[in-house]
C-alpha atoms as a PDB file:
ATOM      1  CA  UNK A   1      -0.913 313.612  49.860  1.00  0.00           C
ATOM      2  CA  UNK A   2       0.136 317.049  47.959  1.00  0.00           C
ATOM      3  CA  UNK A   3       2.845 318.497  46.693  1.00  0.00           C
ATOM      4  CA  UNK A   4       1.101 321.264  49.044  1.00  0.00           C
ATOM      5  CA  UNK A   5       1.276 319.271  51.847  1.00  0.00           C
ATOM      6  CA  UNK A   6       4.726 318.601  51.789  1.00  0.00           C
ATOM      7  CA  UNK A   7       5.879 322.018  51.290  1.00  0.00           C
ATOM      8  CA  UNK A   8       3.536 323.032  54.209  1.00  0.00           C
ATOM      9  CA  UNK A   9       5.056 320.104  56.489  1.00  0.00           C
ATOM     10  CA  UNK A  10       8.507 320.307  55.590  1.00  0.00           C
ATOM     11  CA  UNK A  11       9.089 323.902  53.623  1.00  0.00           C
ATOM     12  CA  UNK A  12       8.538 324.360  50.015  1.00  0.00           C
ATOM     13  CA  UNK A  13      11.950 323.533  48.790  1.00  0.00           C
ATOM     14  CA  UNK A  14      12.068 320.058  50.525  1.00  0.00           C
ATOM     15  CA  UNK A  15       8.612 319.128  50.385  1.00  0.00           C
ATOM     16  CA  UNK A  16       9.106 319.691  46.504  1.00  0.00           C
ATOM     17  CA  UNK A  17      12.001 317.966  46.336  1.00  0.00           C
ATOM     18  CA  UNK A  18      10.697 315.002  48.195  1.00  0.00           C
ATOM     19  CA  UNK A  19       7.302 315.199  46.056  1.00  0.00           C
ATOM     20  CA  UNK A  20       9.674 314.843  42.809  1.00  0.00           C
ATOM     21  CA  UNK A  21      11.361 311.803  44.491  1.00  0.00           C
ATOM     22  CA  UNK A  22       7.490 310.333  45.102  1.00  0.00           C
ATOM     23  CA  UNK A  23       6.445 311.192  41.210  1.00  0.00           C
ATOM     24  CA  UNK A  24       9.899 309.460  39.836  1.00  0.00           C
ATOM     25  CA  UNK A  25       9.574 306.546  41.894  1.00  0.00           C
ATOM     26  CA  UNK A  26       5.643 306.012  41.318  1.00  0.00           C
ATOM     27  CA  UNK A  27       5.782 307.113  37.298  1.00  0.00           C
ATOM     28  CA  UNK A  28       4.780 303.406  35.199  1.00  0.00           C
ATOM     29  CA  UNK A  29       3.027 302.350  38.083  1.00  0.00           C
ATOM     30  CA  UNK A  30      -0.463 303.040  37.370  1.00  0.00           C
ATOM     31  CA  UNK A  31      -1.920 301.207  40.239  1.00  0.00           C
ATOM     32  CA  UNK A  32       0.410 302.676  43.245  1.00  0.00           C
ATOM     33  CA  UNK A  33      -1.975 303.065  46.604  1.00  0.00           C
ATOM     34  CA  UNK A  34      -0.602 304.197  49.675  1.00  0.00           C
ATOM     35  CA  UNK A  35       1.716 306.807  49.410  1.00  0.00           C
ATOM     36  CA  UNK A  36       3.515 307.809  52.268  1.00  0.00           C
ATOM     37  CA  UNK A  37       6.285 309.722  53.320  1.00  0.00           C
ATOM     38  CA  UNK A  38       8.186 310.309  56.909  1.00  0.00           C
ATOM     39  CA  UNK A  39      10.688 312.127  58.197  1.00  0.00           C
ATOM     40  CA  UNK A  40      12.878 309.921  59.686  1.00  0.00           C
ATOM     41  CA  UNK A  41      13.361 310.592  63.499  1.00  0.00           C
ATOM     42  CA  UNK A  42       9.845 311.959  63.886  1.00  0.00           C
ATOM     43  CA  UNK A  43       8.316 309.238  65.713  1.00  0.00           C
ATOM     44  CA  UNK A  44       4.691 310.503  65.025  1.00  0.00           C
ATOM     45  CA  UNK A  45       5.438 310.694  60.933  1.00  0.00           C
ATOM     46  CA  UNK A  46       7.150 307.388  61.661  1.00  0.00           C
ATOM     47  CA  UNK A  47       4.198 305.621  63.135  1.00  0.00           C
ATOM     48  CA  UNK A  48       1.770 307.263  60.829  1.00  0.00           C
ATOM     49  CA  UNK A  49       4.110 305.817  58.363  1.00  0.00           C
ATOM     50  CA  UNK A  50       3.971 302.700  59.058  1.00  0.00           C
ATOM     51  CA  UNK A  51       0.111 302.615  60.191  1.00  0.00           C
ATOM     52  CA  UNK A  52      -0.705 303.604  55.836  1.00  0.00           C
ATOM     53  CA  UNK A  53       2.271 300.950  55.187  1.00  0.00           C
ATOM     54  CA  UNK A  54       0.047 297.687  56.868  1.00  0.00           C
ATOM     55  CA  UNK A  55      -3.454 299.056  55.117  1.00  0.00           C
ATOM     56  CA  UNK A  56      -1.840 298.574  51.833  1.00  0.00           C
ATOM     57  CA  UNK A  57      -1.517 295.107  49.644  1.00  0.00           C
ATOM     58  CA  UNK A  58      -0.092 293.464  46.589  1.00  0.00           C
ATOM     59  CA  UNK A  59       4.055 294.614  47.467  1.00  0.00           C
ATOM     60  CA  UNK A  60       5.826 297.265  48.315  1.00  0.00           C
ATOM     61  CA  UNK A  61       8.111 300.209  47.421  1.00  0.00           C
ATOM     62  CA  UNK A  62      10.821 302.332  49.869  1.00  0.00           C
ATOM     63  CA  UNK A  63      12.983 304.609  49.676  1.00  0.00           C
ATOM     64  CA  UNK A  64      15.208 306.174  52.052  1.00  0.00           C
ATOM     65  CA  UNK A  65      16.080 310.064  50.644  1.00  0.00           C
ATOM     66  CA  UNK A  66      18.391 312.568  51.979  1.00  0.00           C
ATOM     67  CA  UNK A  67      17.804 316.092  51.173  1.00  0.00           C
ATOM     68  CA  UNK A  68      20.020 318.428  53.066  1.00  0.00           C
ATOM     69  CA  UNK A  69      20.948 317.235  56.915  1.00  0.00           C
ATOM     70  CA  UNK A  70      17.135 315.470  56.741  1.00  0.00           C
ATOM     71  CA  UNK A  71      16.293 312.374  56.239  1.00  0.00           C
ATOM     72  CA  UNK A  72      12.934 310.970  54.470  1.00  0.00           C
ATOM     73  CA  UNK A  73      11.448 307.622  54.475  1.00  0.00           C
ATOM     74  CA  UNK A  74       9.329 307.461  51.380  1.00  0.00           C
ATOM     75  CA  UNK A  75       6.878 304.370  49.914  1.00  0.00           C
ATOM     76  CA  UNK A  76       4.082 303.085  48.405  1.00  0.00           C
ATOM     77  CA  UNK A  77       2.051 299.550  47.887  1.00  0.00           C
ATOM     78  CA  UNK A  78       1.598 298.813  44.086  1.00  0.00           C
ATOM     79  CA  UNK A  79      -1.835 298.016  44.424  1.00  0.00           C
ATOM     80  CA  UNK A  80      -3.976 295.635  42.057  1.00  0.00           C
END
């Protein structure tokens, strides 16, 4: 995942806000696998979310983040 990515999925100015939310929460944690991100309410994100969420090991991160009206489901395994 992008910072790209985001801003293509979501617009530029969320998908680079919620890319700055995923580089603060991941910074120190040189082994974080599995980085994903959902807009909450999209079932298809959701599920996607959660498919990335089970492939990963070794604990796990999430945050819920508001940005506007939206709502954003954001995580990450730490990895070994």
């Amino acid at each position: 995942m992008t910072r790209e990515e985001l801003a293509e999925r979501y617009g530029s100015d969320t998908g680079d806000r919620v890319w700055e939310r995923i580089e603060f929460n991941t910074r120190g944690k040189l082994h974080a696998t599995h980085i994903r991100v959902c807009e909450v309410g999209n079932l298809v994100e959701e599920q996607a979310y959660e498919k990335i969420k089970e492939e990963g090991c070794c604990g796990e991160f999430e945050l819920d983040y508001a940005y506007g009206e939206r709502q954003f489901r954001i995580g990450f395994n730490y990895g070994h």
